[in-house]
Protein backbone atom coordinates (compact mmCIF):
# COMPACT_ATOMS: atom_id res chain seq x y z
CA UNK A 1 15.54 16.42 5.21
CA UNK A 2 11.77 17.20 4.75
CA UNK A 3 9.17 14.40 5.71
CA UNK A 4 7.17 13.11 3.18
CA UNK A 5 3.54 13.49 4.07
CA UNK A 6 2.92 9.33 4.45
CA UNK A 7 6.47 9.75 6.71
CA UNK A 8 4.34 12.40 8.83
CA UNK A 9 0.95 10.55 8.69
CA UNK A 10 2.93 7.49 10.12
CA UNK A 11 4.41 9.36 12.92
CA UNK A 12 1.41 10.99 14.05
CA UNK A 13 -0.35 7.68 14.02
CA UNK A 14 2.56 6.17 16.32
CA UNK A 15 2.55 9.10 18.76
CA UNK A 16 -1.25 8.61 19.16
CA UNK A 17 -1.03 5.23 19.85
CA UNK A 18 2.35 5.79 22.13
CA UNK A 19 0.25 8.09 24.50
CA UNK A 20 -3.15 6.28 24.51
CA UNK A 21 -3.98 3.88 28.08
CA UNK A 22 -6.49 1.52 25.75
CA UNK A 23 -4.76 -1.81 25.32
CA UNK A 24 -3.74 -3.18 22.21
CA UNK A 25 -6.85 -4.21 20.21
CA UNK A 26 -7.03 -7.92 18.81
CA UNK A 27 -8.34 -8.19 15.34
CA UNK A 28 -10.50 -11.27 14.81
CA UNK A 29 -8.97 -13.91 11.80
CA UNK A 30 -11.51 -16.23 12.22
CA UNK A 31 -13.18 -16.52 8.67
CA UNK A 32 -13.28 -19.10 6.39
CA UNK A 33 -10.30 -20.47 4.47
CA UNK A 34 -9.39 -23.21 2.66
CA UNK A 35 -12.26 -23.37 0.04
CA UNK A 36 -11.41 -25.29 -3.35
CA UNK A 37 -13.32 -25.75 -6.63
CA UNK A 38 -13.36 -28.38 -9.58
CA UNK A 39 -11.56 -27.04 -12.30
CA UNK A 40 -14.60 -26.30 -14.19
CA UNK A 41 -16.68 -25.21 -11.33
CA UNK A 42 -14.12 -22.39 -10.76
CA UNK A 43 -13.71 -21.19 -14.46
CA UNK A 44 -17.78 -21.04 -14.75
CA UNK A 45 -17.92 -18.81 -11.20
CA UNK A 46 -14.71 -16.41 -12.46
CA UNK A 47 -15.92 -16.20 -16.07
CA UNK A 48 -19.98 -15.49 -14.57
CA UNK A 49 -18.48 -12.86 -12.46
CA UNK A 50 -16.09 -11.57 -14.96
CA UNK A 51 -18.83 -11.10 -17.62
CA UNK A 52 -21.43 -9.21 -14.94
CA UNK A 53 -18.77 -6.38 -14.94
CA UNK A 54 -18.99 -5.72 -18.33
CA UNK A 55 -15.56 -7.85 -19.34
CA UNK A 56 -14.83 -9.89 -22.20
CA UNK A 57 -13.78 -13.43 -21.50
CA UNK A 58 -11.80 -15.49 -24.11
CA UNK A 59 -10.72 -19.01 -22.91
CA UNK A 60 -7.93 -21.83 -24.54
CA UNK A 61 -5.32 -23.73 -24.08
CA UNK A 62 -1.99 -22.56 -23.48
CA UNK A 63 -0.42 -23.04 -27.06
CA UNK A 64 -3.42 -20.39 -28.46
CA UNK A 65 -2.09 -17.41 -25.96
CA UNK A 66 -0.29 -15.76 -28.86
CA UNK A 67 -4.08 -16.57 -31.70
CA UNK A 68 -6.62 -15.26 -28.81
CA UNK A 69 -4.63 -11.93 -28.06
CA UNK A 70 -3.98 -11.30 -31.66
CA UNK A 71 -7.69 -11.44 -32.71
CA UNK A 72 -8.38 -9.60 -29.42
CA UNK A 73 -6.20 -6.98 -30.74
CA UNK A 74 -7.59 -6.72 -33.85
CA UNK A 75 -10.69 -6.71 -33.12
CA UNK A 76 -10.26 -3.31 -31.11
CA UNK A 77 -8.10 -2.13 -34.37
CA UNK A 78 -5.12 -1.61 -31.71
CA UNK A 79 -1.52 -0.68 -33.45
CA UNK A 80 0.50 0.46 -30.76
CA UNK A 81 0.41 -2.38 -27.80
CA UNK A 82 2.27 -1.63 -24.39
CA UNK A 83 3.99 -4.59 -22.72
CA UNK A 84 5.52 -4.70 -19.70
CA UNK A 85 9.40 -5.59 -19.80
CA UNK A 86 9.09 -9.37 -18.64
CA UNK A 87 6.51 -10.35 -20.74
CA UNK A 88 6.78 -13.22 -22.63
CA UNK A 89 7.51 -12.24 -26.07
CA UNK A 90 5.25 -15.47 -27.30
CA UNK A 91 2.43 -14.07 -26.79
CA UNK A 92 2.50 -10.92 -29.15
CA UNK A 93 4.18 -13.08 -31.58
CA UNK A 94 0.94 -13.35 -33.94
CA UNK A 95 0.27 -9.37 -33.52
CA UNK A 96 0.97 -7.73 -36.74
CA UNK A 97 1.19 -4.18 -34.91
CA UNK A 98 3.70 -2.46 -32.94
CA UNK A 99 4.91 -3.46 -30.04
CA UNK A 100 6.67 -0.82 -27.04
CA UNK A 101 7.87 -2.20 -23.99
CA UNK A 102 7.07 -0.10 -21.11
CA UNK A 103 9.89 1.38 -18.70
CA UNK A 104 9.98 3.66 -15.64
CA UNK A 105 11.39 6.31 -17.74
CA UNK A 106 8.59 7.02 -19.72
CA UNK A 107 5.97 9.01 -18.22
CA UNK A 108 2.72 8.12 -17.60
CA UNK A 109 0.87 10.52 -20.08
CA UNK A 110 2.93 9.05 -22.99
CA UNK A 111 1.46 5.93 -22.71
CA UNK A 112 -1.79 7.37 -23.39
CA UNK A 113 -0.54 7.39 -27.08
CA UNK A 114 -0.98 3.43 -26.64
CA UNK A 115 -3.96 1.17 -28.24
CA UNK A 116 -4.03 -0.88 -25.40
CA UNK A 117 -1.79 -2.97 -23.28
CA UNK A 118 -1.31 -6.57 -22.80
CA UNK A 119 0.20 -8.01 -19.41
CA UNK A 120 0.09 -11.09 -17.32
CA UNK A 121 -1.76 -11.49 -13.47
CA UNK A 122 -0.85 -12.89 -10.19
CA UNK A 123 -3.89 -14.00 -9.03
CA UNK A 124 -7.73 -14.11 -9.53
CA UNK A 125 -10.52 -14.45 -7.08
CA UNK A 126 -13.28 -16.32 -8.57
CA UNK A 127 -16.33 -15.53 -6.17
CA UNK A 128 -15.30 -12.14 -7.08
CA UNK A 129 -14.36 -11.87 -10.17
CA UNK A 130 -11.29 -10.04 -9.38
CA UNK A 131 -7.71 -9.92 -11.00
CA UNK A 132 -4.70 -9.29 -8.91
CA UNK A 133 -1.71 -7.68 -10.40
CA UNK A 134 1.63 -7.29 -8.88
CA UNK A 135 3.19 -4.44 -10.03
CA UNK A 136 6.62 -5.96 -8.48
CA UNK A 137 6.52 -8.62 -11.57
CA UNK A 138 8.29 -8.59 -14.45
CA UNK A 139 5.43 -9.55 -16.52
CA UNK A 140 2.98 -7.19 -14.68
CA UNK A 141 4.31 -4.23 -14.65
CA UNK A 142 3.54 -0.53 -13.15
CA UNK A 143 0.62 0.43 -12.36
CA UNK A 144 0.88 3.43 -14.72
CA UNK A 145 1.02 0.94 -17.82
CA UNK A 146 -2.64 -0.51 -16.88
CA UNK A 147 -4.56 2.62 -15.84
CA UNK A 148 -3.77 4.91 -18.53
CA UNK A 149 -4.33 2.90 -21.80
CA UNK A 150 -8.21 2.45 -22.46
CA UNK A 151 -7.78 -1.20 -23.46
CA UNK A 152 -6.33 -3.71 -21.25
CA UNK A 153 -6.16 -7.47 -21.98
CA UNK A 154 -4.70 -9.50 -19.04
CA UNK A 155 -3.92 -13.00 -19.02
CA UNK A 156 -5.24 -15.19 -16.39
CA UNK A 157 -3.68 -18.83 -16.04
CA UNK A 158 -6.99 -20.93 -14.17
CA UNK A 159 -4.42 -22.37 -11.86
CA UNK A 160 -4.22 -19.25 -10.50
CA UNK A 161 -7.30 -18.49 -9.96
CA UNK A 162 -8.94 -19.38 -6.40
CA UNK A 163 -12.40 -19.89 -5.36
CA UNK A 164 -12.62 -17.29 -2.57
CA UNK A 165 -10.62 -14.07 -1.24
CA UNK A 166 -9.02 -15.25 1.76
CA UNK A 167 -6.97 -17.99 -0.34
CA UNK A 168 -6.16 -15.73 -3.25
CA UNK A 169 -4.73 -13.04 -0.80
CA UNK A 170 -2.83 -15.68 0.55
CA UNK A 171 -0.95 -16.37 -2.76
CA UNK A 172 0.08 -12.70 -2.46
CA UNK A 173 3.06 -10.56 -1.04
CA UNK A 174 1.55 -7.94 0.71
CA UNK A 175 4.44 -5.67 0.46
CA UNK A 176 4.23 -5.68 -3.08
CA UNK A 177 2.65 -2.86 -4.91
CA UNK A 178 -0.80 -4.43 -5.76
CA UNK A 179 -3.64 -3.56 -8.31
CA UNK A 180 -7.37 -5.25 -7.85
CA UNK A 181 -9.33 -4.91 -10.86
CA UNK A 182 -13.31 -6.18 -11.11
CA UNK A 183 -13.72 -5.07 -14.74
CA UNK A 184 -13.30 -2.26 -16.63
CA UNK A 185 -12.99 1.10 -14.50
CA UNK A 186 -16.40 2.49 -13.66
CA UNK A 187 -18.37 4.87 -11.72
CA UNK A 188 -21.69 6.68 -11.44
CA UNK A 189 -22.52 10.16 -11.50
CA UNK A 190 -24.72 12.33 -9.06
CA UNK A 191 -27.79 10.66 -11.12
CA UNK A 192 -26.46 7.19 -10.61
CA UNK A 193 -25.68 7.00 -14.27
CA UNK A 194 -22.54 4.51 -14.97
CA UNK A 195 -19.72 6.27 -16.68
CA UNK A 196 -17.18 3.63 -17.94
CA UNK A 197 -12.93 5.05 -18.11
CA UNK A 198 -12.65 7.33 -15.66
CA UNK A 199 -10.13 5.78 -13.70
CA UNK A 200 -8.50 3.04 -15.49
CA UNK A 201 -9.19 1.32 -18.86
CA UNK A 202 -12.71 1.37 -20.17
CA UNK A 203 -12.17 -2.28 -22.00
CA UNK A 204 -11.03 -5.06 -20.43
CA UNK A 205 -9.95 -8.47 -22.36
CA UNK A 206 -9.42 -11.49 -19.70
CA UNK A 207 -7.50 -14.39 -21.77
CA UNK A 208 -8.21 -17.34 -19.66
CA UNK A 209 -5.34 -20.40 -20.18
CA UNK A 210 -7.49 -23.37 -19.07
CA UNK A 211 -4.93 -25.68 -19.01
CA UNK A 212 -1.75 -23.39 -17.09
């Protein structure tokens, strides 16, 4: 049976190390953990952060998940809305457009033919601004589903959210298939001008819950 390349990478990597006389190098965890934020102190940070990458913010209680992403929706004249399969139906229940829930079988360049996509998040660092997905969820899907479309609107509950890296990657399963996003995608070119959807979504919609 053939080797994939990450298979031979791996093994390569192991016979390197097998036949080296350096001792085993000890990483350093000594940084700071345990930070914490008010409530309102960490929504102000994420949402400050958030906005500086070019993101839209939209924050409520729980009970207006389903009002916010409709009018988010519409606003971007969106029709055809991608969901991952464990989303909670609820929350598309005041869209007025079509809804296709996303499977492995579909390939990724059909779901270019999408509006946007809607899907829920792990975890958020605040002193980042970044959104964690876990592609293992039910509600978060594959990675596929949040690359391709050029609108993506991702809910964020702010008890998820923590104030600093090391606790939100604590939160996490590293084994897990993971996506970081810090806004929409974007990159410069060789003149350092910023070009906006080249790898990922060029809009992103953050749907804070302030009170889940």
């Amino acid at each position: 049976m053939t080797a994939t390349a990450r298979e031979t990478v791996l093994r390569r990597v192991r016979d390197a190390l097998a036949l080296s006389d350096h001792p085993e190098v000890e990483v350093p965890r000594a940084y700071r953990t345990g930070r914490s934020l008010p409530d309102e102190e960490r929504l102000a940070l994420f949402t400050d952060r958030l906005v500086d990458y070019r993101a839209r913010v939209h924050t409520g209680p729980s009970d207006r998940t389903a009002a916010l992403i409709a009018e988010v929706l519409r606003e971007h004249g969106a029709q055809r809305v991608g969901v991952p399969a464990g989303l909670d139906p609820a929350w598309l229940a005041a869209f007025d457009g079509e809804v296709r829930t996303d499977s492995p079988d579909i390939p990724a360049p059909a779901l270019d033919a999408l509006d946007g996509v809607v899907t829920a998040s792990a975890v958020s660092c605040a002193e980042t601004g970044t959104i964690f997905l876990d592609g293992g969820a039910a509600d978060q899907g594959r990675r596929a589903l949040t690359l391709v479309p050029d609108l993506h609107v991702c809910v964020v509950d702010l008890s998820s959210v923590e104030a600093g890296v090391p606790e939100a990657v604590a939160r996490l399963r590293p084994t897990r298939p993971l996506t970081l996003i810090s806004g929409p995608s974007a990159t410069s070119d060789i003149e350092l001008e910023r070009v906006e959807g080249v790898h990922g979504p060029r809009t992103l919609e953050v749907v804070i819950r302030t009170d889940a």
